[in-house]
Protein backbone atom coordinates (compact mmCIF):
# COMPACT_ATOMS: atom_id res chain seq x y z
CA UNK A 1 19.42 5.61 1.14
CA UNK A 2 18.16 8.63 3.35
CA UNK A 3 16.42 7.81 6.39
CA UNK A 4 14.16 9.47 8.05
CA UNK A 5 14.02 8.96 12.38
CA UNK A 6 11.51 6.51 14.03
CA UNK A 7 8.72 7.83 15.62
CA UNK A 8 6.61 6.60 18.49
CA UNK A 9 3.42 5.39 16.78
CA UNK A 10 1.50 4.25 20.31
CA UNK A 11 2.62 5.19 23.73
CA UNK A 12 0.90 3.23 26.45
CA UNK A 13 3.09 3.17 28.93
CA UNK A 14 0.68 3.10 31.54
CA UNK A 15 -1.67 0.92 29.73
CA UNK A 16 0.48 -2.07 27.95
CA UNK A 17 3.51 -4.09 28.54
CA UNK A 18 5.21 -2.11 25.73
CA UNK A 19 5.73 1.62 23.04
CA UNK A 20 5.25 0.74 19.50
CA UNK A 21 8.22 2.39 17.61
CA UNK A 22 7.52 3.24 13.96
CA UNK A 23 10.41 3.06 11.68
CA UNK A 24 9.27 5.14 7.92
CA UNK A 25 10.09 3.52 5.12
CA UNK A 26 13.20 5.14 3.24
CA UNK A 27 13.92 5.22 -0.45
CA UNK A 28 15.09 2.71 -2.27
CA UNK A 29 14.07 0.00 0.40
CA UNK A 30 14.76 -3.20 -1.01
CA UNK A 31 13.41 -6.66 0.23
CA UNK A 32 15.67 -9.16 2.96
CA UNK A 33 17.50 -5.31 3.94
CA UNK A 34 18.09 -5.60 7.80
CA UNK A 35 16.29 -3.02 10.29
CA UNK A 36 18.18 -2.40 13.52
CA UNK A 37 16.43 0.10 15.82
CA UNK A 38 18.59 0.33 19.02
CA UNK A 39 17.64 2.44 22.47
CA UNK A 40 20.98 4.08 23.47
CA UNK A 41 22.34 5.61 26.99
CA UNK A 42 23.27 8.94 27.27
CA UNK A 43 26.28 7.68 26.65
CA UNK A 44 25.49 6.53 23.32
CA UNK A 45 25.76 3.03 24.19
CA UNK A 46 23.18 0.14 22.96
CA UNK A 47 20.79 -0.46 25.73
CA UNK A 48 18.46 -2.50 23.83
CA UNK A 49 17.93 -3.32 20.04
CA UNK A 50 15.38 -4.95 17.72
CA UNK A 51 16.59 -6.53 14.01
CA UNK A 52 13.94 -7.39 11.59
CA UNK A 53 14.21 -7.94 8.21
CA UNK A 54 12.20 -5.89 5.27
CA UNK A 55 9.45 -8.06 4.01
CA UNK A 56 7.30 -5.86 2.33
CA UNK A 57 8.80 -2.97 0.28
CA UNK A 58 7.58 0.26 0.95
CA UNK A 59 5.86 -0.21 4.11
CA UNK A 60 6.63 1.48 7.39
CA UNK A 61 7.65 -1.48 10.44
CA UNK A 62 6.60 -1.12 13.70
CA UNK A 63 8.79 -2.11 16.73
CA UNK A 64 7.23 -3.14 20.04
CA UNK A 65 9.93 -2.07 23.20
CA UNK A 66 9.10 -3.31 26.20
CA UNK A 67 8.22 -0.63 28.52
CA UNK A 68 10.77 -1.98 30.96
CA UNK A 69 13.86 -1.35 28.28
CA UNK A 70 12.71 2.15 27.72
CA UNK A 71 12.58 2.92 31.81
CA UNK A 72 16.00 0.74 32.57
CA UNK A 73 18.08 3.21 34.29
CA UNK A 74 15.76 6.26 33.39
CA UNK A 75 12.60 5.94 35.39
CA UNK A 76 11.86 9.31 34.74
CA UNK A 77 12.85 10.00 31.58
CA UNK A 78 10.28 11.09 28.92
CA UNK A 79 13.13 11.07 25.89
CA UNK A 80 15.22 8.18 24.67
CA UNK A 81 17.72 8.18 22.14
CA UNK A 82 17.94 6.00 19.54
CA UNK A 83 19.48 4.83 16.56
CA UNK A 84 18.17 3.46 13.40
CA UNK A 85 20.11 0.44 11.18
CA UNK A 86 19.43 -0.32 7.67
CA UNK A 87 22.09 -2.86 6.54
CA UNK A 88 21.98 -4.03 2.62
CA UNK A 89 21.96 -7.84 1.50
CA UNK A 90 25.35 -6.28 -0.06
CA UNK A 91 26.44 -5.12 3.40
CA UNK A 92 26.41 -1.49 3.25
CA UNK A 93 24.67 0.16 5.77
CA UNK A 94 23.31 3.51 6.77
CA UNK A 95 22.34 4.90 10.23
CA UNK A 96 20.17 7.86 11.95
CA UNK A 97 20.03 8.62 15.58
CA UNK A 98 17.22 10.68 17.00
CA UNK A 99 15.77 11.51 20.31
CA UNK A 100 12.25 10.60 20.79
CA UNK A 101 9.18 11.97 23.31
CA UNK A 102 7.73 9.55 24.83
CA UNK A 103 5.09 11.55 25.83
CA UNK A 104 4.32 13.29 22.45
């Protein structure tokens, strides 16, 4: 089950309360699989995180982060890093981490 990186879908930062984070859909996708997309630190550590589960095969999902999570500790910061989840009803699990511009 490749996946393929999130990508911002609507930055607003100055406009709205949050980014809307687009997660692809990947091959294979299956329904009740488990999305986890995660802002990290530099550090690599989870600084926030999201869990939905897959309701509609084949579909992309969209994550709203609050603004506030994507500034915490990096005012200035245009890139996070993140890391994308996809956990099986079986249990297996894949993951992707990426670096995203918020101002792309």
């Amino acid at each position: 089950m490749p996946l393929s990186p999130p990508v911002i879908k609507k930055s607003a930062r100055g406009f709205s309360d949050s980014t809307q984070i687009e997660v692809p859909s990947y091959l294979n996708v299956s329904k009740d699989d488990v999305v986890k997309l995660e802002r990290l630190t530099p550090e690599g550590e989870t600084a926030w995180e999201s869990t939905k589960k897959v309701e509609d095969e084949g579909l992309s999902m969209t994550f709203d982060v609050p603004n506030d999570q994507l500034e915490k500790n990096f005012p200035s910061s245009t890139r996070i890093k993140t890391r994308l989840t996809v956990t099986r009803p079986s249990g297996n699990s894949t993951s992707v981490e990426s670096t995203l511009n918020l101002e792309a």
